[in-house]
C-alpha atoms as a PDB file:
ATOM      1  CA  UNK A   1     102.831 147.365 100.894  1.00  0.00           C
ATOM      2  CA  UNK A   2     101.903 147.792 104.544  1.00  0.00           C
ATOM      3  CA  UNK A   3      99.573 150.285 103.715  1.00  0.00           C
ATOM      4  CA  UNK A   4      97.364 148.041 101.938  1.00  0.00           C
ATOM      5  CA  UNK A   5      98.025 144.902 104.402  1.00  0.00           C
ATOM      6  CA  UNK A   6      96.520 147.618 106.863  1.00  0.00           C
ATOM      7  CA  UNK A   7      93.735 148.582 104.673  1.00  0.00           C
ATOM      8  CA  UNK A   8      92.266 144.603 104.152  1.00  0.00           C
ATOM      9  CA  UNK A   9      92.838 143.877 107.540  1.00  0.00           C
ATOM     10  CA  UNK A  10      91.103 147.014 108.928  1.00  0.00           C
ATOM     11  CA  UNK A  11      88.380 146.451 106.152  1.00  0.00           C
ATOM     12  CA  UNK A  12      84.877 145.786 107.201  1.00  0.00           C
ATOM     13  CA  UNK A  13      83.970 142.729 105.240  1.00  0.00           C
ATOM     14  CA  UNK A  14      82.829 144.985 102.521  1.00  0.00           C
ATOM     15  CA  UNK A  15      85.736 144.038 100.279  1.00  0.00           C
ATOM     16  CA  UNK A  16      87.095 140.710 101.958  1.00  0.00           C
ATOM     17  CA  UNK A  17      86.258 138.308 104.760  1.00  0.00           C
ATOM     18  CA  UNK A  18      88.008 139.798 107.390  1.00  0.00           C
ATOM     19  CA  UNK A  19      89.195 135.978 108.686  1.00  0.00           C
ATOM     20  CA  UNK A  20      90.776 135.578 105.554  1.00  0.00           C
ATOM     21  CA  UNK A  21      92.699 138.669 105.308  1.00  0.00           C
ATOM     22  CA  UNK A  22      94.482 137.453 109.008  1.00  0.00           C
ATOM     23  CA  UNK A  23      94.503 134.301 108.444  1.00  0.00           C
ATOM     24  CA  UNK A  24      97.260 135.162 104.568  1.00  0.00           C
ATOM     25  CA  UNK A  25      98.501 137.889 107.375  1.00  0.00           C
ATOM     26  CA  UNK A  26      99.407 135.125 109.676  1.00  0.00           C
ATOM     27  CA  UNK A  27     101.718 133.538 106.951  1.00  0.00           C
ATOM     28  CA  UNK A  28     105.323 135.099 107.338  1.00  0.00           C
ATOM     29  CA  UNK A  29     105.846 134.564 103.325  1.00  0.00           C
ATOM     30  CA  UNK A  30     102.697 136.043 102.424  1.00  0.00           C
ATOM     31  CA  UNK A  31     103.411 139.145 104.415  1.00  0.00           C
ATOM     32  CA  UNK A  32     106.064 139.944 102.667  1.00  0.00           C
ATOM     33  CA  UNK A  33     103.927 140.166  99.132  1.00  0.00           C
ATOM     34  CA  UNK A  34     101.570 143.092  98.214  1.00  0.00           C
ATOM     35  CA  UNK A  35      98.031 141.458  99.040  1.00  0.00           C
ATOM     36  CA  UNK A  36      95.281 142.418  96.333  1.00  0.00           C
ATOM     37  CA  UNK A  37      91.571 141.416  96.672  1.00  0.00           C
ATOM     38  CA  UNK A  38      89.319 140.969  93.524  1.00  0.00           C
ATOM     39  CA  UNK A  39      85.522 140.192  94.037  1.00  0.00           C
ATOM     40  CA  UNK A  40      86.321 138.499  97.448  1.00  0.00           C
ATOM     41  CA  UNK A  41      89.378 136.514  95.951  1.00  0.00           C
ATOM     42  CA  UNK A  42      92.556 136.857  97.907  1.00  0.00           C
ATOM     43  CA  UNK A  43      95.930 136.813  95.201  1.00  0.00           C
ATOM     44  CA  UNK A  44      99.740 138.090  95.836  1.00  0.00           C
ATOM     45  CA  UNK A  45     101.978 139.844  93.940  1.00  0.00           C
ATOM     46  CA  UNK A  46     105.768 140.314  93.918  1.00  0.00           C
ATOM     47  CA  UNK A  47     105.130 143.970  92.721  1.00  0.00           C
ATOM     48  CA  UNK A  48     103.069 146.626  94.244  1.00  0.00           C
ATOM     49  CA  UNK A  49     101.748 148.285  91.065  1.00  0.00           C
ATOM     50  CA  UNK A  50      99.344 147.103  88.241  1.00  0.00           C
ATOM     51  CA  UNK A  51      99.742 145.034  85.840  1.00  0.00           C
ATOM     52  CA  UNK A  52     100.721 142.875  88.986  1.00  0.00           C
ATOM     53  CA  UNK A  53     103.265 139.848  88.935  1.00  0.00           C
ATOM     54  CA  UNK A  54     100.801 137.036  90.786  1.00  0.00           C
ATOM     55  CA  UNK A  55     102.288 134.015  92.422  1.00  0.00           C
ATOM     56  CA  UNK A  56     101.296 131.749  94.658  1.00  0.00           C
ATOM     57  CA  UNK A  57      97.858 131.387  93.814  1.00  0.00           C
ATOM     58  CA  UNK A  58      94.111 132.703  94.481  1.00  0.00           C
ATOM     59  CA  UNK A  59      92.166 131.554  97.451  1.00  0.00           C
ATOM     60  CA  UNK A  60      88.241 131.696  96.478  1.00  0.00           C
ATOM     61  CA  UNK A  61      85.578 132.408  99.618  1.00  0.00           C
ATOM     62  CA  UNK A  62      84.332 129.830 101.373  1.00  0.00           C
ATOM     63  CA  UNK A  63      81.470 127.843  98.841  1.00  0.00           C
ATOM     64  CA  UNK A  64      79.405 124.817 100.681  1.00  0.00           C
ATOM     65  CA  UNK A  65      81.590 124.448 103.129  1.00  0.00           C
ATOM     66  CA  UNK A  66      84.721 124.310 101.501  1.00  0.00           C
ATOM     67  CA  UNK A  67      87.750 126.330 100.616  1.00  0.00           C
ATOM     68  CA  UNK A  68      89.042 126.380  96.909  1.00  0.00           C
ATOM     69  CA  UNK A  69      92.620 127.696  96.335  1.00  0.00           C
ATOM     70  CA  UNK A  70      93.608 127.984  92.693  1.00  0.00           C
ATOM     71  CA  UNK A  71      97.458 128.130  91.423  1.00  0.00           C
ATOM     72  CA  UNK A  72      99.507 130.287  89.107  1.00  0.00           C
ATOM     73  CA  UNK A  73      98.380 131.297  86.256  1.00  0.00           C
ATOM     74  CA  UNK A  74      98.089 128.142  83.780  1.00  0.00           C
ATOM     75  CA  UNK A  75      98.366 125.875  86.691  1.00  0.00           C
ATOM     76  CA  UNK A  76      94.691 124.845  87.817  1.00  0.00           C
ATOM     77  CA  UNK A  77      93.697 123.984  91.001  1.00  0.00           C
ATOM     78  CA  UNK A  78      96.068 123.533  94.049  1.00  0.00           C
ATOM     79  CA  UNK A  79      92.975 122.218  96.125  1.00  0.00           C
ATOM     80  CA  UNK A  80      89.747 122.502  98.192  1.00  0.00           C
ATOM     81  CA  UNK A  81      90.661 122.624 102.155  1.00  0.00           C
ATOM     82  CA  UNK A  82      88.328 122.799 105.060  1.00  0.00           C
ATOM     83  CA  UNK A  83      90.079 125.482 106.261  1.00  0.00           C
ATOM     84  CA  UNK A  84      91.842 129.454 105.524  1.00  0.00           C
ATOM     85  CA  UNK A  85      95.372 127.823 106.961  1.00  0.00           C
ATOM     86  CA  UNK A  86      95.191 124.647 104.802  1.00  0.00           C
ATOM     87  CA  UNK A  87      94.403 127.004 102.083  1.00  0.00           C
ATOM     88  CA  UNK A  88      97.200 129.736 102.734  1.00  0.00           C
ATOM     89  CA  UNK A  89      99.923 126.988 103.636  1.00  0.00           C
ATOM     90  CA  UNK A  90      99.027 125.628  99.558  1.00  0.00           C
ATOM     91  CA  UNK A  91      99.371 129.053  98.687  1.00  0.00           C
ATOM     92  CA  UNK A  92     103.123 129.528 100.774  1.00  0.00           C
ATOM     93  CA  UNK A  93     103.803 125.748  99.467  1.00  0.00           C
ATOM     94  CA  UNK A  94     103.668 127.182  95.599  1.00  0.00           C
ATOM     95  CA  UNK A  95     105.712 130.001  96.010  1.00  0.00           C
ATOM     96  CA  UNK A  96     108.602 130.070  94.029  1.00  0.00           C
ATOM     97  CA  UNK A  97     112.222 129.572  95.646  1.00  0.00           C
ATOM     98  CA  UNK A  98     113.312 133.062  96.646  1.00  0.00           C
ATOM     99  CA  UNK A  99     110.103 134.667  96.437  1.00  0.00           C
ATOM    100  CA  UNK A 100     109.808 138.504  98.113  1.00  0.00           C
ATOM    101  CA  UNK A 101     109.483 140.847  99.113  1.00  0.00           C
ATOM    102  CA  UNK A 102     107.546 142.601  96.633  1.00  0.00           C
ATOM    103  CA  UNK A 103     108.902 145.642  95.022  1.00  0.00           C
ATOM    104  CA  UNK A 104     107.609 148.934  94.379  1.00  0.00           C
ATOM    105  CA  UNK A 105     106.343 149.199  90.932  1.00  0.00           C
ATOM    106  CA  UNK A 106     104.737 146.972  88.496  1.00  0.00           C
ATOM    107  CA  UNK A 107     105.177 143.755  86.826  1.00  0.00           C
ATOM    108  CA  UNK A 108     108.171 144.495  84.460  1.00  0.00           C
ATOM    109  CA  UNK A 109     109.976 146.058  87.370  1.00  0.00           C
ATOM    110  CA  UNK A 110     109.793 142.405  88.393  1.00  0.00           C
ATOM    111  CA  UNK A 111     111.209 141.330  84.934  1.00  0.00           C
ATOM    112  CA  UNK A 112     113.664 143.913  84.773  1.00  0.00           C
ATOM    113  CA  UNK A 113     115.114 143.207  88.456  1.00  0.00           C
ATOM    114  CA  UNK A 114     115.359 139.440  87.504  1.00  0.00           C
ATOM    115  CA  UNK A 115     117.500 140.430  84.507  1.00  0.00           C
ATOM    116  CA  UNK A 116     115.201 139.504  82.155  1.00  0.00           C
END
């Protein structure tokens, strides 16, 4: 997981914004999830392998201005914020209770460590 905090943050701007990669970084929560990246959009996972166990939500790049930050999946928008901490604070403020760190492996090692 630190490995590929390491990698966004070191990154360029070919993959992400570099301000947004520090600014999730700057979140004590969000550190503590495996960080992914998907055509500039910025999502966490409790997991660090694929198929990935998102919460939180997606924050979108900046478009006219603004900041949107989608939810879960199947729960729409959280909101459109002037700026990257307004957006990663909605992120941290839809976390579930308990959330973290991630763990090594995928999305039913998630399941299967919840008991279910």
């Amino acid at each position: 997981m630190a490995a590929q905090w390491h990698r966004l943050l070191e990154d360029d701007g070919d993959i992400v914004d570099p301000e947004t990669v520090r600014a999730a970084y700057a979140q004590p929560r969000l550190r503590q999830l495996f960080p992914g990246v998907s055509h500039g959009v910025v999502f966490f996972s409790r997991c660090t392998g694929s198929p990935a166990a998102q919460v939180g939500g997606q924050v979108y790049p900046r478009h006219e201005g603004r900041i949107r930050v989608r939810g879960p999946l199947g729960v729409g928008t959280l909101g459109e914020v002037d700026t990257l901490d307004e957006a990663f604070a909605l992120v941290v403020g839809s976390l579930p209770e308990g959330c973290g760190p991630a763990v090594p492996g995928d999305a039913n090692e998630v399941r299967r460590r919840q008991g279910g």
